[in-house]
Structure formats: C-alpha cells, structure tokens
Protein backbone atom coordinates (compact mmCIF):
# COMPACT_ATOMS: atom_id res chain seq x y z
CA UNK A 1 -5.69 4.08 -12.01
CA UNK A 2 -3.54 2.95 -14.51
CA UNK A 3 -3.25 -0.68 -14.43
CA UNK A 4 0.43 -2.78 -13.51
CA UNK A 5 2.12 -4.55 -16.69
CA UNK A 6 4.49 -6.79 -16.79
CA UNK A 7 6.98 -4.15 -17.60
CA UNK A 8 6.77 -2.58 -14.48
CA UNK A 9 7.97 -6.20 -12.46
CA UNK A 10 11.78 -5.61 -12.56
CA UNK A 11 14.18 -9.06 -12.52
CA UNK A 12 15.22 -9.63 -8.97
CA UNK A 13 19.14 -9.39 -10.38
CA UNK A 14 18.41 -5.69 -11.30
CA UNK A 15 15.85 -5.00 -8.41
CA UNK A 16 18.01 -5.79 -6.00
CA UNK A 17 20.79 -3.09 -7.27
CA UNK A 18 18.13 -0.63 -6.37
CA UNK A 19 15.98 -1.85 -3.48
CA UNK A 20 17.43 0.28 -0.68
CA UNK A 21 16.28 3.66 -2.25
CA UNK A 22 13.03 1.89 -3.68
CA UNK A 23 12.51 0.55 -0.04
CA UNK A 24 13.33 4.15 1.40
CA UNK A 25 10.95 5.83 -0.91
CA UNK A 26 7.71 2.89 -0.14
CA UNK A 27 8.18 3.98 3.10
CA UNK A 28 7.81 7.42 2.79
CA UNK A 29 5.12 7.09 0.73
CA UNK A 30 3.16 4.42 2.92
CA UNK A 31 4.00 6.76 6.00
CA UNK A 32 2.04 9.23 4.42
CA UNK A 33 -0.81 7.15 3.55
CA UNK A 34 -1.60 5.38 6.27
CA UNK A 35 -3.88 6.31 9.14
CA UNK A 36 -3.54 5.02 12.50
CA UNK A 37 -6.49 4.31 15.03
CA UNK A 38 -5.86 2.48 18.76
CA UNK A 39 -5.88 -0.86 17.50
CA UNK A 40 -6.21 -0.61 13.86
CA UNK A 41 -3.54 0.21 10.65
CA UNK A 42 -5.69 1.74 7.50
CA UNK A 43 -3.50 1.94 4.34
CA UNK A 44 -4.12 3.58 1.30
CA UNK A 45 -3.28 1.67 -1.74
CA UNK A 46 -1.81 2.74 -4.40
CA UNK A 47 -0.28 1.51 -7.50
CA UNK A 48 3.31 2.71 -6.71
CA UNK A 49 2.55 0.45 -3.23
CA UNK A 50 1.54 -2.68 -5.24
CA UNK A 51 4.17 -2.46 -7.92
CA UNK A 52 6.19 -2.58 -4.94
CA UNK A 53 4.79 -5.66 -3.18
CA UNK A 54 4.95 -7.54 -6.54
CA UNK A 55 8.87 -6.71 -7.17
CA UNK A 56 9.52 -7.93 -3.44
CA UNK A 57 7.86 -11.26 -3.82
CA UNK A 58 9.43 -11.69 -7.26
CA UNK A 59 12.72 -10.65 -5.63
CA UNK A 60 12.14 -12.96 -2.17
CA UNK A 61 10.91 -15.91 -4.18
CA UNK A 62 13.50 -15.36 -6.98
CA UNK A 63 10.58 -15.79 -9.28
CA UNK A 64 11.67 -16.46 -12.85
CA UNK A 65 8.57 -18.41 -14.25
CA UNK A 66 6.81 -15.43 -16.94
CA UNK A 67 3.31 -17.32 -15.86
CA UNK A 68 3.61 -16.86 -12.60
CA UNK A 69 5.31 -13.41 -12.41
CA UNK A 70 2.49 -12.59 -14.05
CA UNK A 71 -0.50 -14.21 -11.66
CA UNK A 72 1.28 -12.03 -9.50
CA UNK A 73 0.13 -9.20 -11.38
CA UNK A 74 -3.41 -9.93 -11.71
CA UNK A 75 -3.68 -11.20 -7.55
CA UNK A 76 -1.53 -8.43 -6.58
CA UNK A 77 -3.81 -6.07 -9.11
CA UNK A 78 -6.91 -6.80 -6.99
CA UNK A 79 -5.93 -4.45 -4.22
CA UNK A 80 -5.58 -1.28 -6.88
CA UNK A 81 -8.90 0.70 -6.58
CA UNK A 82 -11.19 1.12 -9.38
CA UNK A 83 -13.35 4.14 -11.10
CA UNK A 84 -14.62 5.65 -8.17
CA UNK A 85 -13.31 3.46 -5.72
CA UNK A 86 -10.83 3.66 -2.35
CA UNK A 87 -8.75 0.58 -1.54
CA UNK A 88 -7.59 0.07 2.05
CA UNK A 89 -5.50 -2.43 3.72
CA UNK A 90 -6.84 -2.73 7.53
CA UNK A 91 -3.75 -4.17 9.58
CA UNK A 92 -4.94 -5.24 13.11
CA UNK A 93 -2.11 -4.54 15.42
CA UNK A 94 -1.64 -5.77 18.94
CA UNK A 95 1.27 -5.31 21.16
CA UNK A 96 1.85 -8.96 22.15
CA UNK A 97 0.62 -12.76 21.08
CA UNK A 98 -0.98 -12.91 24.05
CA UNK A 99 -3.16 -10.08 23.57
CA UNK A 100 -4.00 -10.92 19.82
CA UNK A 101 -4.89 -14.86 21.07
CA UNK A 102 -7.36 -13.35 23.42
CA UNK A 103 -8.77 -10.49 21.57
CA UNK A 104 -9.15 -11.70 18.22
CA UNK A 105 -11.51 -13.88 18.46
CA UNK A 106 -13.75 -10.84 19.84
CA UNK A 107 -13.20 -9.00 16.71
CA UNK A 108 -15.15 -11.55 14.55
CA UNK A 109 -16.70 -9.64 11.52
CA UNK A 110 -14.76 -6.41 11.90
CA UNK A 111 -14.60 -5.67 8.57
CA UNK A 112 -18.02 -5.47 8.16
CA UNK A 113 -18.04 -2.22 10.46
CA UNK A 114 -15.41 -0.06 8.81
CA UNK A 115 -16.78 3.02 7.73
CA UNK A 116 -15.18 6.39 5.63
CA UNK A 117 -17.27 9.08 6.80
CA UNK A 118 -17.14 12.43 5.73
CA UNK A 119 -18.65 15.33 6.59
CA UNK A 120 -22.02 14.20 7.38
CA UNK A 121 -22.13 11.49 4.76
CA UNK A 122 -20.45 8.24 5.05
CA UNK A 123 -19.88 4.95 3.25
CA UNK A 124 -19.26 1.15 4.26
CA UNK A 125 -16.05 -0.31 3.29
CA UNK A 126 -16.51 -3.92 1.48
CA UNK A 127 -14.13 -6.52 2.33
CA UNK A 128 -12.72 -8.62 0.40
CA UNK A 129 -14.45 -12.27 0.90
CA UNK A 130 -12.71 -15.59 2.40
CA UNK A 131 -10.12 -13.35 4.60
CA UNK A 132 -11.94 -14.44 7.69
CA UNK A 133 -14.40 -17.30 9.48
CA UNK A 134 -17.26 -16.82 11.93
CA UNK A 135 -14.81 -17.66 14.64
CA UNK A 136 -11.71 -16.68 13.61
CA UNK A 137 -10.64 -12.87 12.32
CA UNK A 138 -7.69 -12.29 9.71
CA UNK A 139 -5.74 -9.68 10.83
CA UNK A 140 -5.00 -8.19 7.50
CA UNK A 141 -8.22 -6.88 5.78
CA UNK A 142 -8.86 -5.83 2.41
CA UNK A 143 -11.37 -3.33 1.46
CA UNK A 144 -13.03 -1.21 -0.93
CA UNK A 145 -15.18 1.69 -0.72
CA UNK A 146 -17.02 2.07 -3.56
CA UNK A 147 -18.68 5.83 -4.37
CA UNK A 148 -22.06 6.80 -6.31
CA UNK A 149 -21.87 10.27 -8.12
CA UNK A 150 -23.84 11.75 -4.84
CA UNK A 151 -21.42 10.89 -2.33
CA UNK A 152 -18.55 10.70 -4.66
CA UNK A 153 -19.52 14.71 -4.87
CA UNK A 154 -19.75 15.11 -1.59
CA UNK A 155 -16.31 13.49 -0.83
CA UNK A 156 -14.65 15.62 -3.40
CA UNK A 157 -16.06 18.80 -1.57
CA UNK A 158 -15.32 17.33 2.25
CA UNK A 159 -13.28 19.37 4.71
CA UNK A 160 -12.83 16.33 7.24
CA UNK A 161 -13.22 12.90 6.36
CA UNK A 162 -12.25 9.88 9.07
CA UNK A 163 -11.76 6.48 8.99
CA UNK A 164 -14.02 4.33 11.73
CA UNK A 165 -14.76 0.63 13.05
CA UNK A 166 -18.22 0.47 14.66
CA UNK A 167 -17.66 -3.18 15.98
CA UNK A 168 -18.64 -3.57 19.80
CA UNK A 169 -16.03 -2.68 21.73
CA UNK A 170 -13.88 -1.89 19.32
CA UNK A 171 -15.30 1.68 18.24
CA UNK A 172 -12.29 3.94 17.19
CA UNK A 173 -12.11 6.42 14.47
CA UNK A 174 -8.64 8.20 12.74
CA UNK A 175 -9.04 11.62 11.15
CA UNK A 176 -7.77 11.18 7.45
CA UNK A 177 -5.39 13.82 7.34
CA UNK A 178 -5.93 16.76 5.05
CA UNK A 179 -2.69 16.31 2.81
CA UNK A 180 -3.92 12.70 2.56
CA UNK A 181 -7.47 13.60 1.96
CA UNK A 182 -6.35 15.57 -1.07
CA UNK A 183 -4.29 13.30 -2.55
CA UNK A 184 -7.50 11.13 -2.76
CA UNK A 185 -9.95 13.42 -3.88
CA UNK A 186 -7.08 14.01 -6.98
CA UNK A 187 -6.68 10.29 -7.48
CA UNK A 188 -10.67 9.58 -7.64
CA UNK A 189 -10.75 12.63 -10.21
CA UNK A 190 -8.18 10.76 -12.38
CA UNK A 191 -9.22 7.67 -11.79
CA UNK A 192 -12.43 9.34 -14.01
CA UNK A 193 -10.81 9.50 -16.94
C-alpha cells in the first residue's frame, strides 16, 4: 500500500473548504468496509481512511507545527496494512454506559480471539500491544492479520470468508461480504508489488 506523505495532509484553512464532500465520501467508503457482528464493529483500513483521520486531527487541533503534522503521519501510518497483511479496527459497541461498565470488564483479552476465517482455513488477528490491561479492555482494537504464501493463496481463492471473536461468551462471527472480500483479495495482490 502506498505509504502517506506529507503531501497528502492538507492545511486545515484549505481542508476545511472541502470537508463536507471529503466527510460524505469517508463515509461511504467506511460503510462499505466495515462488518458488523452483535457486539462488535470490524473496519477495514485503508489508506484513503487514514489520510482521512490525519487531515481531521490536523484540522480539529489546528495543527501547524511541520514536526508534529508529521508524527502524525508515522502514528497514524501504523494502522495501514503491510505486504500481505489486513488491518482492522475492532470498535466494541454497547448500547448504554451501563452496559459497557458491566460488560467490559468480561471481555478482558478479546483481541486475542479474533479470527478471519475462510473457507476452511483461518488466521489469528494480532493486536496491537498496550491497548488494554488484564482487568480492563480498550474498546477500540487494532489488529493485523498477517498471511504466509499458503493461506495468503487460499484467501485469494475463498468464496466466503468471516470475521469471528472466540472469547467466552462473546462468540459472534460477521460474513465479510463478497464485494468487500474482493476488494481485499485486489488490495493484498497490489500490496505485492
């Protein structure tokens, strides 16, 4: 995937002139990459996604420091998958305060248990380290899936492929649509070159 320069990070006077059709268009495109289980959000990164996140917090923050527009870049660039990789951000959603106080700290190493499995193979998502304790869960994960040439193959040739948690008592699964499956398989075959 073709990485984010600092050329891409617009200045928040001439963002803002545009950010109601850029925010339109983000949320078309993260409608259509994002897969929905009971309690759990999975979205697809993708660079146009991140570019996006960057020019809001340089917009929000009114960010005019070069050095720190461009940490921004390189935190912001973590989330971007690599060669051969998926990147997912796993939102845990409840549908009040009082449900997340009680229930989260049940959900204590969830993203350990979040699988991409595909017909008959499957692979364990890595999360992104520090995002959580042993008794209390962050309820915005970051992970990676990383593919070997066997089951990169084998993704590349799936029909089905879903999106799972394996956590006790919190064992859901979301079909990965198939215009969303495609647009995968295409970006881990360009992500090859």
């Amino acid at each position: 995937m073709q990485s984010i320069s600092r050329e891409d990070i617009l200045p928040p006077k001439i963002y803002e002139k545009s950010r109601e059709s850029i925010t339109k268009n983000i949320i078309t495109h993260k409608k259509g990459r994002r897969v929905i289980s009971k309690t759990f959000s999975f979205l697809f990164e993708s660079r146009d996604i991140v570019v996006n996140q960057i020019n809001e917090m340089v917009f929000i923050e009114n960010v005019q420091d070069e050095e720190e527009i461009k940490r921004l870049i390189k935190v912001y660039s973590e989330q971007l998958p690599g060669k051969n990789e998926l990147s997912v951000s796993m939102f845990i959603e409840f549908e009040s305060q009082d449900v997340m106080m009680r229930e989260l700290p049940k959900m204590t190493g969830i993203e350990d248990t979040v699988y991409i499995t595909f017909d008959g193979d499957e692979l364990r998502g890595i999360p992104e380290e520090g995002r959580s304790t042993e008794v209390l869960e962050s309820t915005l994960q970051y992970l990676k899936f990383k593919f070997d040439e066997k089951n990169l193959d084998s993704f590349l040739k799936a029909r089905n492929a879903y999106i799972e948690t394996r956590k006790k008592g919190y064992e859901e699964s979301a079909r990965i649509f198939p215009d969303l499956l495609e647009s995968l398989k295409s970006e881990l075959l360009s992500n090859q070159k």
